[in-house]
N, C-alpha and C. Protein backbone atom coordinates (compact mmCIF):
# COMPACT_ATOMS: atom_id res chain seq x y z
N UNK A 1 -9.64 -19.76 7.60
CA UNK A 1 -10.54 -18.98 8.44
C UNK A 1 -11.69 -19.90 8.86
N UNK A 2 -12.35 -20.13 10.11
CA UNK A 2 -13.25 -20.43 10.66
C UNK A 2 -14.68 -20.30 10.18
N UNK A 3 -14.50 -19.14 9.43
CA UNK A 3 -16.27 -18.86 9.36
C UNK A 3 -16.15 -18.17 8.00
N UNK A 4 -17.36 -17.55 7.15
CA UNK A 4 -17.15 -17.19 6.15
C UNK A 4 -17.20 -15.55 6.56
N UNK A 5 -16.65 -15.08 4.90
CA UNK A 5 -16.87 -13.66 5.50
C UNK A 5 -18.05 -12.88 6.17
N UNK A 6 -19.17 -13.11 5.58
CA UNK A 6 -20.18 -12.77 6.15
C UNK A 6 -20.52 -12.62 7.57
N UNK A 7 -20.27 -14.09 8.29
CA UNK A 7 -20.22 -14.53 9.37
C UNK A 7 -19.27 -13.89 10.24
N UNK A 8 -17.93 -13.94 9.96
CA UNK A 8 -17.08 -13.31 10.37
C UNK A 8 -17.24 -12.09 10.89
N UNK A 9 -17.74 -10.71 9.80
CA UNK A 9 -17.93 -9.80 9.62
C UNK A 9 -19.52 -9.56 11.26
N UNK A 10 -20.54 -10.08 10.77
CA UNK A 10 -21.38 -10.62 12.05
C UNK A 10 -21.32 -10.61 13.28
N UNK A 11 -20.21 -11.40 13.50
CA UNK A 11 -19.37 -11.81 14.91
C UNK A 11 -18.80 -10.60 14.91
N UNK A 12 -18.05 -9.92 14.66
CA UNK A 12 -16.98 -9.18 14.84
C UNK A 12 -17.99 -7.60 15.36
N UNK A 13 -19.50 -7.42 14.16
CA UNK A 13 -20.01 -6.79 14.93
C UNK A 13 -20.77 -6.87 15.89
N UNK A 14 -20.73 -8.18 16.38
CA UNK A 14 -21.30 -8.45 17.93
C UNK A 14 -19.87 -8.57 18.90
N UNK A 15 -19.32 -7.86 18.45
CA UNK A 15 -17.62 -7.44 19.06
C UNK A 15 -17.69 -8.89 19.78
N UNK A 16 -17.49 -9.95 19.32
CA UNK A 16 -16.57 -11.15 19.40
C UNK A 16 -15.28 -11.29 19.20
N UNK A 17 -14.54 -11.42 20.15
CA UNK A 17 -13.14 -11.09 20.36
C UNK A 17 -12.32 -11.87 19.35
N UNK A 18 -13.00 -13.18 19.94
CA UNK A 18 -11.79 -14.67 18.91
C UNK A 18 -12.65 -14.14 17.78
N UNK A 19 -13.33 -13.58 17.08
CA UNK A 19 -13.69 -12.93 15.48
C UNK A 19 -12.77 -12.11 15.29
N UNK A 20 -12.65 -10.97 16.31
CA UNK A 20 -12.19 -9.52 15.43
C UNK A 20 -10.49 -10.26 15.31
N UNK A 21 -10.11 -10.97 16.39
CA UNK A 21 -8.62 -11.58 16.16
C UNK A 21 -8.36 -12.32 14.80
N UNK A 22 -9.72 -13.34 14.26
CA UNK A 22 -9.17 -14.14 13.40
C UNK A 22 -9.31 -13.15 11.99
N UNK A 23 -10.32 -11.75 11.96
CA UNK A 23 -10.16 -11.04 10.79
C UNK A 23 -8.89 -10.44 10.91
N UNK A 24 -8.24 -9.97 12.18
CA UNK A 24 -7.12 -9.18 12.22
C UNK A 24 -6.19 -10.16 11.64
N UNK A 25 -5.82 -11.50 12.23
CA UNK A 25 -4.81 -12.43 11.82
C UNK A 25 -5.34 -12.60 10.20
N UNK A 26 -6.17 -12.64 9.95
CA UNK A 26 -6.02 -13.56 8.57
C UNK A 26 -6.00 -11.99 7.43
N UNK A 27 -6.47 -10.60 7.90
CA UNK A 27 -5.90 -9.76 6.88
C UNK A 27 -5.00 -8.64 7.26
N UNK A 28 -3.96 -9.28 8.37
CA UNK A 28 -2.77 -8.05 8.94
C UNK A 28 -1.76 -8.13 8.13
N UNK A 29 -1.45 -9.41 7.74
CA UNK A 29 -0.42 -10.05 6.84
C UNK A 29 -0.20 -8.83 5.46
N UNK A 30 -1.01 -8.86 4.62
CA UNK A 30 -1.25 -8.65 3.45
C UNK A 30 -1.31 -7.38 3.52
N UNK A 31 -2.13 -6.12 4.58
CA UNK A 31 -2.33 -5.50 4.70
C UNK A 31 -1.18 -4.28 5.32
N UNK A 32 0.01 -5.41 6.03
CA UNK A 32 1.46 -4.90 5.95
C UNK A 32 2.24 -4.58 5.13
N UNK A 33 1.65 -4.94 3.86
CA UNK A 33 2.68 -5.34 2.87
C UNK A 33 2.22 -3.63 2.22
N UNK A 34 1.01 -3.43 2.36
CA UNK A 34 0.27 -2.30 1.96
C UNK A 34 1.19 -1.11 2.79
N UNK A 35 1.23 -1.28 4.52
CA UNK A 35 1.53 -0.39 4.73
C UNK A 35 3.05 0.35 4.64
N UNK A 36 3.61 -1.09 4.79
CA UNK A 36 5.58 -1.20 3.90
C UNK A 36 5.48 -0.27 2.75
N UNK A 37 4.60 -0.17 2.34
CA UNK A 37 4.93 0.73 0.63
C UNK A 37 5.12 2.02 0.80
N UNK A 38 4.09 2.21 2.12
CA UNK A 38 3.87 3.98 2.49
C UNK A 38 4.55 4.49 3.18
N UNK A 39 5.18 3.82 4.01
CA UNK A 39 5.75 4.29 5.21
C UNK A 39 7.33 4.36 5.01
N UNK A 40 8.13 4.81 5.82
CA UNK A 40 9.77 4.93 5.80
C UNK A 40 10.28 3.76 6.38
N UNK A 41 9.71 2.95 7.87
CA UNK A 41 10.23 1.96 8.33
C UNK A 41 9.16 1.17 8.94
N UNK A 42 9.77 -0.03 9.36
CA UNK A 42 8.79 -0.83 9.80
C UNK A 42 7.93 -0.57 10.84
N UNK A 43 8.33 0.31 12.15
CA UNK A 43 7.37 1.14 13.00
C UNK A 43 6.63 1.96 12.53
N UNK A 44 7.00 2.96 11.60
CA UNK A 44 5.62 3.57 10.92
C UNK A 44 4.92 2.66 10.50
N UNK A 45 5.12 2.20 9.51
CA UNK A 45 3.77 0.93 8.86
C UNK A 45 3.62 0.03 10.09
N UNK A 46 3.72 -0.25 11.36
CA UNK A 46 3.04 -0.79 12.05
C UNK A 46 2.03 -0.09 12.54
N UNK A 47 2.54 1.38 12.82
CA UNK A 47 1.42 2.38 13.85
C UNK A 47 0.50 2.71 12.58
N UNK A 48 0.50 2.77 11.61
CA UNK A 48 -0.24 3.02 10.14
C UNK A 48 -1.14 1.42 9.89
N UNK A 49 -0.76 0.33 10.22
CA UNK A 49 -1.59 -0.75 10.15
C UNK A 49 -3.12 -0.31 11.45
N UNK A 50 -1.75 -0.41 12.85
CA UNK A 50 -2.90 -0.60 13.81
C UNK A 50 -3.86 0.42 13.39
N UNK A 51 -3.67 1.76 13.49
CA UNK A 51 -4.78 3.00 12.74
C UNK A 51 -5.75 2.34 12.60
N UNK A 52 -5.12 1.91 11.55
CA UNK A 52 -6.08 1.25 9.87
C UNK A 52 -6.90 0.39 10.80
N UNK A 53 -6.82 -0.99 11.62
CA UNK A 53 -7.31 -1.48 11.80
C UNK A 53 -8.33 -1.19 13.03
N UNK A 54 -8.30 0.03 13.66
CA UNK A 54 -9.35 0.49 14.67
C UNK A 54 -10.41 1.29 13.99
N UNK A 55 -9.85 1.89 12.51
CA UNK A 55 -11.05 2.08 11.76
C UNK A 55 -11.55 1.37 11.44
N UNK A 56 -11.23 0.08 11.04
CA UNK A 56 -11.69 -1.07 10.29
C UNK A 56 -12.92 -1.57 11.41
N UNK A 57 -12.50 -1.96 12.23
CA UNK A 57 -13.89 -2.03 13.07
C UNK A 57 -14.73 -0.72 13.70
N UNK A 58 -14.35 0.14 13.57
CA UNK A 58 -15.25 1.03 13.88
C UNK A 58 -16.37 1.77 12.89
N UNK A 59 -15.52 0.76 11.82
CA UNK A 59 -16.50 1.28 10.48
C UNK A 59 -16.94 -0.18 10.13
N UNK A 60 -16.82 -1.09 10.90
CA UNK A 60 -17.30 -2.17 9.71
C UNK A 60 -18.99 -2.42 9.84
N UNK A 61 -19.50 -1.31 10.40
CA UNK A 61 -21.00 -1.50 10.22
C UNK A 61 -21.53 -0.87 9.21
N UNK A 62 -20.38 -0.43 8.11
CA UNK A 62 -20.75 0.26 6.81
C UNK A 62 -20.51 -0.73 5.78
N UNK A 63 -19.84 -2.03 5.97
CA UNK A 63 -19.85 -2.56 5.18
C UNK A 63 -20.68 -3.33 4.69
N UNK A 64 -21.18 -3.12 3.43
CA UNK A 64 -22.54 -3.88 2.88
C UNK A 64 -22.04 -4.90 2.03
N UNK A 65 -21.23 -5.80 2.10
CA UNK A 65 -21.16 -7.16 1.73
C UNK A 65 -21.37 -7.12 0.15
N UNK A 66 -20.64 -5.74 -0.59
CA UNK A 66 -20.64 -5.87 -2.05
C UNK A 66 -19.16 -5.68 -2.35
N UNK A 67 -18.60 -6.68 -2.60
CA UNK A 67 -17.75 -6.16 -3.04
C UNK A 67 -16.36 -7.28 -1.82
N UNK A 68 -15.36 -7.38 -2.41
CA UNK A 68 -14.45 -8.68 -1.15
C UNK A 68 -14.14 -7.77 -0.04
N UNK A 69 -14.34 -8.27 1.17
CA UNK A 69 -14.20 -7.44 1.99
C UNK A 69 -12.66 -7.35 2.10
N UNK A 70 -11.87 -8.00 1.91
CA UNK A 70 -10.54 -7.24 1.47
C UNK A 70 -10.13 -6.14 0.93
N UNK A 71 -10.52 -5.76 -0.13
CA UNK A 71 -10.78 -4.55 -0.81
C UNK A 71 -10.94 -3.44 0.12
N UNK A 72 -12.20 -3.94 0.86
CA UNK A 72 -12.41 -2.31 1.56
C UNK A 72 -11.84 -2.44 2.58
N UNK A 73 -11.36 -3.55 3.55
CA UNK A 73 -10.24 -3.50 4.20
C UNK A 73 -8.91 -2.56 3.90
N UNK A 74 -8.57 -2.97 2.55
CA UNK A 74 -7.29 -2.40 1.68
C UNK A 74 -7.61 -0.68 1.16
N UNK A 75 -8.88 -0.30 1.09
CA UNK A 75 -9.00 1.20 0.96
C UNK A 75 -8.62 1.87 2.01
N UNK A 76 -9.21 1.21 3.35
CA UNK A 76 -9.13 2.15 4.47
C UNK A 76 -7.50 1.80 5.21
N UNK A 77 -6.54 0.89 4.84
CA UNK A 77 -5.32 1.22 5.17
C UNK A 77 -4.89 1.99 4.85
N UNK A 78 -4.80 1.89 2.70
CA UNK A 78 -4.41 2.89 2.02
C UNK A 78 -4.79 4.30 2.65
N UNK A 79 -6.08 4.91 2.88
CA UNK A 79 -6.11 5.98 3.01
C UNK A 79 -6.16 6.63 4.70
N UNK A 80 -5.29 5.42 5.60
CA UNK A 80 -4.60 5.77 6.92
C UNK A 80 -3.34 6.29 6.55
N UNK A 81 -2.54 4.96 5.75
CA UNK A 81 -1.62 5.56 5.45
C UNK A 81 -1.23 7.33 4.66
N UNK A 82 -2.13 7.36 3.54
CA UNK A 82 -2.39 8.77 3.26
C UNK A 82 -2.28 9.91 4.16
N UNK A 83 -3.12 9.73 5.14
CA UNK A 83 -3.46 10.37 6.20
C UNK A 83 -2.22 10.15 7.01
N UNK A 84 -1.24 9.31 7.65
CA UNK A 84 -0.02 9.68 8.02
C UNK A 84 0.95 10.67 7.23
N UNK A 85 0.81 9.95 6.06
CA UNK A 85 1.71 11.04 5.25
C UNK A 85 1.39 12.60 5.06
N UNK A 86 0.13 12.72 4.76
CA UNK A 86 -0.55 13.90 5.21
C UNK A 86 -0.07 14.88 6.46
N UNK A 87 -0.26 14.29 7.75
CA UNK A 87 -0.38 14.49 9.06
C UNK A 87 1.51 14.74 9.33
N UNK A 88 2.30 14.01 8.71
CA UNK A 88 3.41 14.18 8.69
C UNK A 88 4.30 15.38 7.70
N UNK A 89 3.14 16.04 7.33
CA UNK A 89 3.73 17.38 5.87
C UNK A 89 5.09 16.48 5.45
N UNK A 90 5.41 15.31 5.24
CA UNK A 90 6.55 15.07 3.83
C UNK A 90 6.01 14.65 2.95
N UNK A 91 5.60 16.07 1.83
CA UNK A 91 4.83 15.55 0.58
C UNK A 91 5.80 15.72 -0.74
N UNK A 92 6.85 15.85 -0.38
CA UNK A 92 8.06 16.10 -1.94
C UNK A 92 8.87 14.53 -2.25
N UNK A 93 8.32 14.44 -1.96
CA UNK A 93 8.87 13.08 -2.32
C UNK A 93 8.18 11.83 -2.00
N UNK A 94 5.40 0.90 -0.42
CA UNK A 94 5.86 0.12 -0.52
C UNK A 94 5.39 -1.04 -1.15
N UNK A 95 4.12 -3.07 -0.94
CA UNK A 95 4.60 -4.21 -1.70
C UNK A 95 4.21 -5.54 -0.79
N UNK A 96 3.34 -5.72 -1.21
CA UNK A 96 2.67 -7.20 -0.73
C UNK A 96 3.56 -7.97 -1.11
N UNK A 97 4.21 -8.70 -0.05
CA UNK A 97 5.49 -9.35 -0.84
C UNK A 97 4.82 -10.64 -1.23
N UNK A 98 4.13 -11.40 -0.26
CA UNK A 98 2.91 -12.38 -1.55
C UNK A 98 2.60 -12.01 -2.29
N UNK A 99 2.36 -10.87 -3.42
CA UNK A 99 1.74 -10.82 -4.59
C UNK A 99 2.73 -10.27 -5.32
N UNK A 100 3.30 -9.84 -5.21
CA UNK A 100 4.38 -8.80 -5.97
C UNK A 100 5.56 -9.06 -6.34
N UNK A 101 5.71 -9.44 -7.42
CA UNK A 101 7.59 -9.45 -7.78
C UNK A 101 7.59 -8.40 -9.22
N UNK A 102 8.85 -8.13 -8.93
CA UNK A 102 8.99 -6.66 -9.74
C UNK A 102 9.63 -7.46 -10.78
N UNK A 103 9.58 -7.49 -12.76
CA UNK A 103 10.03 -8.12 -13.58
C UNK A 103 10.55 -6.78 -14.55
N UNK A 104 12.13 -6.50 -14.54
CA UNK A 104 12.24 -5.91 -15.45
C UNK A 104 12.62 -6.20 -17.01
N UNK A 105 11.34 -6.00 -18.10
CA UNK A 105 11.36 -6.92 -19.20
C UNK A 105 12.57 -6.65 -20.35
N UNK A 106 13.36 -5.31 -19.87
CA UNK A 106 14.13 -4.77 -20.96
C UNK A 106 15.33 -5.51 -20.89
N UNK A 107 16.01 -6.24 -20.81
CA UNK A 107 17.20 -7.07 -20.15
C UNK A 107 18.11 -6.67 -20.33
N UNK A 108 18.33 -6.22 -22.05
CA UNK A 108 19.72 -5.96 -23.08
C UNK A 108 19.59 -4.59 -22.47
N UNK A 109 18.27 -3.81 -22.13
CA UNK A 109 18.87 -2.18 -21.70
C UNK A 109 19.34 -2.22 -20.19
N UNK A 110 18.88 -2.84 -19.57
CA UNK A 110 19.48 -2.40 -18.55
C UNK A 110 20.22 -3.73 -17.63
N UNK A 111 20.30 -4.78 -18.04
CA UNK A 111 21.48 -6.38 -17.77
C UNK A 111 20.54 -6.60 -16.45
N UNK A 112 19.11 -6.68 -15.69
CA UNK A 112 18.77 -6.91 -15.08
C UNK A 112 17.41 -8.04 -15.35
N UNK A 113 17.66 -9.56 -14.72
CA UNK A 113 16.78 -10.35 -14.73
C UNK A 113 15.47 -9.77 -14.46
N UNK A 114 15.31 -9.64 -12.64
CA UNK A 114 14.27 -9.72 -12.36
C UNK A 114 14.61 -9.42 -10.40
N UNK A 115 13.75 -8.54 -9.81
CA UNK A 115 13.78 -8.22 -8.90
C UNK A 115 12.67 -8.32 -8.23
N UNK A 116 13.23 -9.39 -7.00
CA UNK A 116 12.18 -9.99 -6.25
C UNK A 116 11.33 -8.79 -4.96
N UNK A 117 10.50 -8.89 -4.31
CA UNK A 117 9.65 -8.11 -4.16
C UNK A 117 9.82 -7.23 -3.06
N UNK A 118 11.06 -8.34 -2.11
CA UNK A 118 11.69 -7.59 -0.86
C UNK A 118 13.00 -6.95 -0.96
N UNK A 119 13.44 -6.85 -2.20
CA UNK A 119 14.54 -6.16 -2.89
C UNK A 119 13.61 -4.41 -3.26
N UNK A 120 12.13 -4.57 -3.93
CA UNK A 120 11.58 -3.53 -4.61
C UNK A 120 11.43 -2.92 -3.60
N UNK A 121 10.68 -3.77 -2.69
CA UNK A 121 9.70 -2.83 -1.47
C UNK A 121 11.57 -1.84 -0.07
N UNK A 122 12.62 -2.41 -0.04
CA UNK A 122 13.39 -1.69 -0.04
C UNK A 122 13.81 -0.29 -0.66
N UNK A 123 13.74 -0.51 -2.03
CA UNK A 123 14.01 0.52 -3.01
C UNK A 123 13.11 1.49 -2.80
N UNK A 124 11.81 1.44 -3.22
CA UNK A 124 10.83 2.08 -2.62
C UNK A 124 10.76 3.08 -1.49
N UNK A 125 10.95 2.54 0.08
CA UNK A 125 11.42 2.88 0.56
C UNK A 125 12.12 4.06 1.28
N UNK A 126 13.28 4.10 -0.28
CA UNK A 126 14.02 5.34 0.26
C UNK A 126 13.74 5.96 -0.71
N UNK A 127 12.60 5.93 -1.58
CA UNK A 127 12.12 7.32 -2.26
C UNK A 127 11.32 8.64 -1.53
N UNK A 128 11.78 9.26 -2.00
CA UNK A 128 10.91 10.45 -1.64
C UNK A 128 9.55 9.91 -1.10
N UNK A 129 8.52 11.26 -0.09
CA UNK A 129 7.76 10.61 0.03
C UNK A 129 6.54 11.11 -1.54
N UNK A 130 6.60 12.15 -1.54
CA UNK A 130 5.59 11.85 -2.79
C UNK A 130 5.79 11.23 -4.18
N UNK A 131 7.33 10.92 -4.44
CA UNK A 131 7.27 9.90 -5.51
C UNK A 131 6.65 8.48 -5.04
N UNK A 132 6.94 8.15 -3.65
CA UNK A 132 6.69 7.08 -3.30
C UNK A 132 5.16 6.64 -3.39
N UNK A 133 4.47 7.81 -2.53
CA UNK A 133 2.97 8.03 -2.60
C UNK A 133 2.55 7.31 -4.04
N UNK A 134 2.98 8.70 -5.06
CA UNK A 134 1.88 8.26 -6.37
C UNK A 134 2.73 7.23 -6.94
N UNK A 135 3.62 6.75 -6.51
CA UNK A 135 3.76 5.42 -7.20
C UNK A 135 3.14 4.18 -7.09
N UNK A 136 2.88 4.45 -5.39
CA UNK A 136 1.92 3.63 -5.14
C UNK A 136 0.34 3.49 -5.56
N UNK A 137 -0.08 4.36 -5.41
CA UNK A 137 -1.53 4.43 -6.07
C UNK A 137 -1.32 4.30 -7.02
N UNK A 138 -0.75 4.43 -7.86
CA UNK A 138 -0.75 4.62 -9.62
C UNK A 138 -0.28 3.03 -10.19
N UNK A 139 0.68 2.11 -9.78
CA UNK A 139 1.31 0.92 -10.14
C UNK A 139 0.75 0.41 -9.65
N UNK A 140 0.64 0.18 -8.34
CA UNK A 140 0.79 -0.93 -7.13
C UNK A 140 -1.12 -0.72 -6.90
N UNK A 141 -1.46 0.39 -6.68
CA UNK A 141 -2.87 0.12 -6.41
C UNK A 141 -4.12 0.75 -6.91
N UNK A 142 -3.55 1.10 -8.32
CA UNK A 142 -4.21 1.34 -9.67
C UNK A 142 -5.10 2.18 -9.65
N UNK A 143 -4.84 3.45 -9.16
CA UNK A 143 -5.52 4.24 -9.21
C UNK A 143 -5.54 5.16 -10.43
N UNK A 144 -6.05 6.09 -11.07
CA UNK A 144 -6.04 6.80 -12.25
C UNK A 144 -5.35 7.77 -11.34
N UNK A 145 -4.98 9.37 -12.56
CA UNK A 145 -3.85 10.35 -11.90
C UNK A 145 -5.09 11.25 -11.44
N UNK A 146 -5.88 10.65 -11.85
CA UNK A 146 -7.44 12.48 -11.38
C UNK A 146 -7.47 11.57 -10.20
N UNK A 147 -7.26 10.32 -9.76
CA UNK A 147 -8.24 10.09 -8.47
C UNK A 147 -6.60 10.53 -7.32
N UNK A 148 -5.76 10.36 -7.82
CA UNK A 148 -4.99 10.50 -7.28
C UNK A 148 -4.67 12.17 -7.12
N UNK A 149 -4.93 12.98 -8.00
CA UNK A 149 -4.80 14.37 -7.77
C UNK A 149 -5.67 14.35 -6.56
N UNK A 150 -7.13 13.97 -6.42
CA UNK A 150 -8.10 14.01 -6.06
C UNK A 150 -7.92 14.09 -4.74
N UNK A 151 -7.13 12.77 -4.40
CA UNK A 151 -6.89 12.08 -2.84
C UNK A 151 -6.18 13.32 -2.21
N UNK A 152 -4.62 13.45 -3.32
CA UNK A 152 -3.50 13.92 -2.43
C UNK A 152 -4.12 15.37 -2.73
N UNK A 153 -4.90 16.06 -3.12
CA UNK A 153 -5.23 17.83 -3.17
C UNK A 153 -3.67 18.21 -3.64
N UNK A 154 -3.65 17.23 -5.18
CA UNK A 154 -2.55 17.89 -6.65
C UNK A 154 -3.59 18.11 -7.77
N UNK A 155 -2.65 18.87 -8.62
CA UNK A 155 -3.31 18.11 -10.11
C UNK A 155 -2.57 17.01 -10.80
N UNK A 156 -3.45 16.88 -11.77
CA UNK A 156 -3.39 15.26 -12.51
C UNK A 156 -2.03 15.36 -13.34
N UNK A 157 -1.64 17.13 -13.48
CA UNK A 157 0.00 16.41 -14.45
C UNK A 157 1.00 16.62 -13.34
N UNK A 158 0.87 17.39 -11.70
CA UNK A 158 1.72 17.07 -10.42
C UNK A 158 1.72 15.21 -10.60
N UNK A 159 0.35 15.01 -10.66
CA UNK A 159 0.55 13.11 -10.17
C UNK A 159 1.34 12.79 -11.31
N UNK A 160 1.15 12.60 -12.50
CA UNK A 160 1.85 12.37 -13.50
C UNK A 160 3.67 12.69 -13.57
N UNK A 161 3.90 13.85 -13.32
CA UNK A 161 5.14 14.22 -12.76
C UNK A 161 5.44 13.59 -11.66
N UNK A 162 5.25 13.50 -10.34
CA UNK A 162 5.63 12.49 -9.56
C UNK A 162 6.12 10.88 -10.16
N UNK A 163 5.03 10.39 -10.98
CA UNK A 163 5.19 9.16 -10.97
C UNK A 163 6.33 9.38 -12.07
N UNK A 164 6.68 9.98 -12.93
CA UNK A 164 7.62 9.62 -14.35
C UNK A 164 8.62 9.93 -13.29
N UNK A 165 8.80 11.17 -12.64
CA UNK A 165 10.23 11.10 -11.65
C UNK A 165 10.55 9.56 -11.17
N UNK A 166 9.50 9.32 -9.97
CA UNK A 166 9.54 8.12 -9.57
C UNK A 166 9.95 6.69 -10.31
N UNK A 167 9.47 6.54 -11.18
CA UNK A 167 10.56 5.64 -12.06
C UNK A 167 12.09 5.82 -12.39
N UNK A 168 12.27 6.92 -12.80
CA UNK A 168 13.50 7.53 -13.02
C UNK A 168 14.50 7.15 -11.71
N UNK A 169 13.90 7.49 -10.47
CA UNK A 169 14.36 7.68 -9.24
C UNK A 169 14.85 6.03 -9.77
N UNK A 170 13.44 5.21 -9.17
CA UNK A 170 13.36 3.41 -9.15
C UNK A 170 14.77 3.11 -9.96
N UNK A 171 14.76 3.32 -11.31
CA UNK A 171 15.57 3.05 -12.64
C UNK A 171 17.26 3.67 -11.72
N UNK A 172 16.96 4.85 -11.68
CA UNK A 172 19.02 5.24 -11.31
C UNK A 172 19.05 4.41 -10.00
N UNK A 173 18.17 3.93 -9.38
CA UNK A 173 18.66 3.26 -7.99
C UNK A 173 19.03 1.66 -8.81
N UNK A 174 18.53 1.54 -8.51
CA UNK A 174 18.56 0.32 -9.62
C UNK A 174 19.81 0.18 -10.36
N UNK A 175 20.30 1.04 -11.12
CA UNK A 175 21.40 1.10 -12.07
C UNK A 175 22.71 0.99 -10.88
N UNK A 176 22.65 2.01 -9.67
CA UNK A 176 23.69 2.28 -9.16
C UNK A 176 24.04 0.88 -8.21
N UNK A 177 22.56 0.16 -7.78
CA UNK A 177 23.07 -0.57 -6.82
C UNK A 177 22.92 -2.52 -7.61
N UNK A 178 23.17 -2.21 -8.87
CA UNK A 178 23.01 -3.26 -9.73
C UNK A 178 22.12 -4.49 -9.09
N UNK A 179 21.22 -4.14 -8.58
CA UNK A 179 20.55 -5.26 -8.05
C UNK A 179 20.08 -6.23 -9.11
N UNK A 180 20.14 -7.60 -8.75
CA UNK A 180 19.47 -8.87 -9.72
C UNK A 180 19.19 -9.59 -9.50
């Protein structure tokens, strides 16, 4: 990146074009990987990125420089994406593939090494959307089950139930399509 965040952030609210491009380029990447988790296909998590990112500048005069501005970049995708899923009523049912590889440690139970991250974020995928949801907040972007009741308007043993399904789901997919 050209400039530091600060600076960046600066420029971008003196709507400097080659700024808002080099924040878009340098956190669209990562921030896909966010929206892959939520979405069903790659056009939703694109129209769920762009969202994200017209809030992102339309709010970035709230950002007070505590905290990596990635982070709050990464809240307000997360909770576009929310808000698609929301806006879309499929609530009964993705994976930074730079950061993420899925390691399953049990080997002898289930004969599986290790599943790389564009294998998971597939699997994922075709879960339901609210197993998918609180799996995501809950694993992938560590939310507790009250903040997550909180978000999705459940309670904390609905989130809890989601997510133990959701493994289960992860686990028999897994089993059936012997991935390794």
């Amino acid at each position: 990146m050209k400039w530091s965040e600060e600076q960046l952030v600066k420029r971008c609210l003196e709507k400097d074009g080659f700024a808002q491009k080099q924040l878009f380029e340098y956190y669209s990447k990562r921030m896909m990987g966010v929206c892959l988790r939520y979405s069903y296909d790659y056009e939703e998590a694109q129209d769920v990125l762009q969202i994200g990112f017209i809030k992102v500048f339309n709010k970035l005069e709230t950002y007070n420089f505590e905290g990596a501005l990635e982070g709050w970049i990464r809240k307000i995708i997360v909770n576009t994406a929310l808000d698609n899923i929301r806006k879309n009523k499929r609530n009964n049912e993705s994976i930074e593939l730079e950061k993420i590889d899925f390691q399953l440690n049990n080997n002898e139970e289930n004969g599986f090494d290790a599943l790389n991250a564009e294998d998971l974020l597939t699997i994922i995928q075709k879960m339901p959307t609210g197993f998918r949801t609180v799996f995501n907040l809950y694993a992938i972007e560590g939310y507790s089950h009250k903040e997550i009741a909180e978000q999705l308007n459940i309670t904390i043993s609905t989130s809890k139930s989601q997510y133990s399904r959701a493994r289960v789901y992860l686990q028999n997919i897994l089993l059936k399509e012997k991935i390794s």
